[in-house]
C-alpha atoms as a PDB file:
ATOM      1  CA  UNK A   1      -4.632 -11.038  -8.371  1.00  0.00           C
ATOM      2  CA  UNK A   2      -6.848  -9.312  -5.982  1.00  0.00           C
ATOM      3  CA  UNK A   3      -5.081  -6.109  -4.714  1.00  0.00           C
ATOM      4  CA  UNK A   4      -6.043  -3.831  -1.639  1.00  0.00           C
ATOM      5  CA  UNK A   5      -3.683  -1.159  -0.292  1.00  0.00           C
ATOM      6  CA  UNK A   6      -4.663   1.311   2.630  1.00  0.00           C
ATOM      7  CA  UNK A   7      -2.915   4.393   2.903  1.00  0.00           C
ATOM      8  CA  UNK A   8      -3.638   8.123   4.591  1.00  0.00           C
ATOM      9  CA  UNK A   9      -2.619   6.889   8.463  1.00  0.00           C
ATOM     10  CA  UNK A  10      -0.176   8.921  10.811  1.00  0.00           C
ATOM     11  CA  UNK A  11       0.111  10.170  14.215  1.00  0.00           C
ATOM     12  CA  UNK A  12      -2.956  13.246  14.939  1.00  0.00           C
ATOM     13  CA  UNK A  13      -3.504  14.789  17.932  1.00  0.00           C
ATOM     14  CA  UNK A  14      -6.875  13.942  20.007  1.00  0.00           C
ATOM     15  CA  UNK A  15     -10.008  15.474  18.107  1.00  0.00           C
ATOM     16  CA  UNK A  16      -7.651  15.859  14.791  1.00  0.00           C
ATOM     17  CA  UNK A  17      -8.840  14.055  11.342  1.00  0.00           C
ATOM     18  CA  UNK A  18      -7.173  12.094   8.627  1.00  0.00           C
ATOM     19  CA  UNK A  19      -8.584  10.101   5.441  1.00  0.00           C
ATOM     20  CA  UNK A  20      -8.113   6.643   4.765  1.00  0.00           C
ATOM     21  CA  UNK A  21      -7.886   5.607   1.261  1.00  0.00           C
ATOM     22  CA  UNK A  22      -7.665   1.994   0.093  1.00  0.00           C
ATOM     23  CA  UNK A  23      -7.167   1.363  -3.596  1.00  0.00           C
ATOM     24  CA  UNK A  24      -8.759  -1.893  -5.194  1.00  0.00           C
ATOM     25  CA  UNK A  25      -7.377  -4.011  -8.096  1.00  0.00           C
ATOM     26  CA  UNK A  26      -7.962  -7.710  -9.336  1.00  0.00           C
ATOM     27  CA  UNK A  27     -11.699  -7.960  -8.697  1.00  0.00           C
ATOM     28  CA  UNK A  28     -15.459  -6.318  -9.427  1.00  0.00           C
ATOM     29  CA  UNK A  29     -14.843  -3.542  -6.923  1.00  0.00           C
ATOM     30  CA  UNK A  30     -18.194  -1.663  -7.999  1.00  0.00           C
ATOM     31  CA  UNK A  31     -19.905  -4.443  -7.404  1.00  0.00           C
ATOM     32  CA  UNK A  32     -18.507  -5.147  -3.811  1.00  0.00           C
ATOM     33  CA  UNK A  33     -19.458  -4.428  -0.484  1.00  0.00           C
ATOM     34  CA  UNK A  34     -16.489  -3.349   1.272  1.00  0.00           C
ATOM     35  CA  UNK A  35     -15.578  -2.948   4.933  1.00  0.00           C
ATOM     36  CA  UNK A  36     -13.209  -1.354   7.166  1.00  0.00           C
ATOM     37  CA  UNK A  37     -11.502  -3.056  10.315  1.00  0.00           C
ATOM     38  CA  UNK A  38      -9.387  -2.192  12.500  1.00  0.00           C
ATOM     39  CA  UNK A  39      -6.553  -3.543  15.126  1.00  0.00           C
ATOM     40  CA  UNK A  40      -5.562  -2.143  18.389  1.00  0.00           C
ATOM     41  CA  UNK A  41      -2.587  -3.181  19.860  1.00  0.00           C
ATOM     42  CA  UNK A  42      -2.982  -6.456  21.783  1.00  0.00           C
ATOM     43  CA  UNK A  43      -6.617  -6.731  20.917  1.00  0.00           C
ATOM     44  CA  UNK A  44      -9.220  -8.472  18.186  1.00  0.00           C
ATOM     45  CA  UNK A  45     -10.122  -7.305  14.904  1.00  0.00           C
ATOM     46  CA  UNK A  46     -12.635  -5.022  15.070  1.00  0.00           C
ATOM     47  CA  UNK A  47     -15.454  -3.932  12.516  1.00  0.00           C
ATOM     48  CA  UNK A  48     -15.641  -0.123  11.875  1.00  0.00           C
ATOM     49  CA  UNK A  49     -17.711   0.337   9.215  1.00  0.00           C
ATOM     50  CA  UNK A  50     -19.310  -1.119   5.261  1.00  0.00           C
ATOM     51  CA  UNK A  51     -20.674   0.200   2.283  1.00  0.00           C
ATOM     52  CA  UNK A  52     -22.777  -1.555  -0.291  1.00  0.00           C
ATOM     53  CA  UNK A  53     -20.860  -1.664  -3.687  1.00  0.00           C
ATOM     54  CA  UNK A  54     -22.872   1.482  -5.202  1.00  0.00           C
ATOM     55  CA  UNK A  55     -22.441   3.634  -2.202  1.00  0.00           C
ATOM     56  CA  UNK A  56     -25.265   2.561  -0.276  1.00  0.00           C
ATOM     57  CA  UNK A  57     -26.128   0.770   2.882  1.00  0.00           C
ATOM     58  CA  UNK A  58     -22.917   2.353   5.190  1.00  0.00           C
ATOM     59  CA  UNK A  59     -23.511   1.211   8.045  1.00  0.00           C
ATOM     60  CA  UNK A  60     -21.125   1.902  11.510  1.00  0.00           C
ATOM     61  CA  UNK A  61     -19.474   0.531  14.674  1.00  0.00           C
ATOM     62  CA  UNK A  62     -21.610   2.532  17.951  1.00  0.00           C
ATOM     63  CA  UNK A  63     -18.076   3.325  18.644  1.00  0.00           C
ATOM     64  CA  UNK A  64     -17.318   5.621  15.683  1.00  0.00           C
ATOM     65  CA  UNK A  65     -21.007   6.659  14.218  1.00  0.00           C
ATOM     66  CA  UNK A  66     -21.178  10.072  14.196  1.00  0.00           C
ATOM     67  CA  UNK A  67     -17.631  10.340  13.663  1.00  0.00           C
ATOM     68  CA  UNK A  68     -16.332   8.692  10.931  1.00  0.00           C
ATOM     69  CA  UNK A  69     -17.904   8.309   6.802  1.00  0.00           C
ATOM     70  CA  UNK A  70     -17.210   5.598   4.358  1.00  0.00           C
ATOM     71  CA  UNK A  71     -17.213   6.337   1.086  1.00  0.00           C
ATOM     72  CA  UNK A  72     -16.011   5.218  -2.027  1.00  0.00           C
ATOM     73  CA  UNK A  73     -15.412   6.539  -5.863  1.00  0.00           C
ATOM     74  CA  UNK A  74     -16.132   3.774  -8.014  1.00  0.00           C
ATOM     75  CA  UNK A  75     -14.484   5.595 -10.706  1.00  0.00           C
ATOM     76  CA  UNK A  76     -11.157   5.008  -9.497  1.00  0.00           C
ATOM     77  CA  UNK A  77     -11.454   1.863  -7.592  1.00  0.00           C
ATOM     78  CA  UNK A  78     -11.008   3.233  -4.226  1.00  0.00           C
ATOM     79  CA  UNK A  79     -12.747   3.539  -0.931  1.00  0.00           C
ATOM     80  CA  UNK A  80     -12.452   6.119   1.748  1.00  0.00           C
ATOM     81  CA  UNK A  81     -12.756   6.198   5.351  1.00  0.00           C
ATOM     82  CA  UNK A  82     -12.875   9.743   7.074  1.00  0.00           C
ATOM     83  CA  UNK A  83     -11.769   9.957  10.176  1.00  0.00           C
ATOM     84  CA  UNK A  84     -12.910  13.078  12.747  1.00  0.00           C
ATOM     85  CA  UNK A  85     -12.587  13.732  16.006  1.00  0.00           C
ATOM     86  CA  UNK A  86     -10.567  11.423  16.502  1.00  0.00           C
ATOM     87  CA  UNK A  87      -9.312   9.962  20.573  1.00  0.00           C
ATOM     88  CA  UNK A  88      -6.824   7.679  21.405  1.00  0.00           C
ATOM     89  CA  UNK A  89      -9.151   4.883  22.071  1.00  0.00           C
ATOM     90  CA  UNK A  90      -9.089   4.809  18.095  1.00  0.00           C
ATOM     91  CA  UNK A  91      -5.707   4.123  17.561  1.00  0.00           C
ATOM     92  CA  UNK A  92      -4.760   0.714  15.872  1.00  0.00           C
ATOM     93  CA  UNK A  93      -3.896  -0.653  12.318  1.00  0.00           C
ATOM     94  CA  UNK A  94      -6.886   0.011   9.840  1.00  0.00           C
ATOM     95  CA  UNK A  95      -7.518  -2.547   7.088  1.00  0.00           C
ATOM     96  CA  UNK A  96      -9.565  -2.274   4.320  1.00  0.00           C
ATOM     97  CA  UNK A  97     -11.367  -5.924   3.195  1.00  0.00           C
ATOM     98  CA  UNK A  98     -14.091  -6.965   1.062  1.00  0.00           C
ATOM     99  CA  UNK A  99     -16.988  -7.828   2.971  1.00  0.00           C
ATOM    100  CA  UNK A 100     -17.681 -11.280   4.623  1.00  0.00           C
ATOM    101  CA  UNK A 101     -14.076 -12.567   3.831  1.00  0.00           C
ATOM    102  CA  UNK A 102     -10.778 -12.467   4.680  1.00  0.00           C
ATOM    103  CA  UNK A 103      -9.080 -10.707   1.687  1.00  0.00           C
ATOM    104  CA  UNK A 104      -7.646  -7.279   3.255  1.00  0.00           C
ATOM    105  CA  UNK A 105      -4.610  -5.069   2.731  1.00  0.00           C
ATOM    106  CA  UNK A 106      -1.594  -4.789   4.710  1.00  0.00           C
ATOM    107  CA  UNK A 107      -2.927  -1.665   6.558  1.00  0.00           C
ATOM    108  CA  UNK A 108      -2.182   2.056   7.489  1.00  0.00           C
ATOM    109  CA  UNK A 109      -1.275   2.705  11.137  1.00  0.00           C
ATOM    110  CA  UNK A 110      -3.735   5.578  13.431  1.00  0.00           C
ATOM    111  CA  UNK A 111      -1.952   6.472  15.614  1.00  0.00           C
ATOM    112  CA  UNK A 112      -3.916   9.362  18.462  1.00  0.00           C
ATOM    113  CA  UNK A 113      -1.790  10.647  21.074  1.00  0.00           C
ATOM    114  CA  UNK A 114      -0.717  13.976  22.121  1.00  0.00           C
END
């Protein structure tokens, strides 16, 4: 059974940082591309960022390049997504997914308020 939880979300002041982590299970993880999406309240999905399945090809959103890094450690199934200077326009329900389909996690809440 394919497995993907987020975790690492909370409530962080404007230009404050956190790390999303989203451990894999159930599937060739090192050999996925995996992406990160994300859900404001009341709005669409939204694509933040991928990463080719040996670290390569991370690509970003305008809206956070600059700002946030994918990673992942293929060692221990798990991808990263760090999060800096963060503003309130980013707040929403990250997901972790493998790329081009709809398998995702339940997600970790970002919340940026002060």
């Amino acid at each position: 059974e394919v497995q993907l939880v987020e975790s690492g979300g909370g409530l962080v002041l404007p230009g404050g940082s956190l790390r999303l982590s989203c451990t894999a299970s159930g599937f060739a993880f090192s050999n996925s591309r995996m992406t990160w999406v994300r859900q404001a309240p009341g709005a669409a999905l939204e694509w933040v960022s991928d990463i080719g399945g040996s670290g390569d090809g991370a690509a970003y959103a305008n809206s956070v390049r600059g700002r946030f890094t994918i990673s992942r450690d293929n060692s221990k199934n798990t991808l990263y997504l760090q999060l800096n200077s963060l503003k309130p326009e980013d707040t929403g329900m990250y997901y972790c997914a493998i790329w081009q389909t709809s398998i995702r996690g339940q997600g970790t809440q970002v919340t940026v308020s002060s």
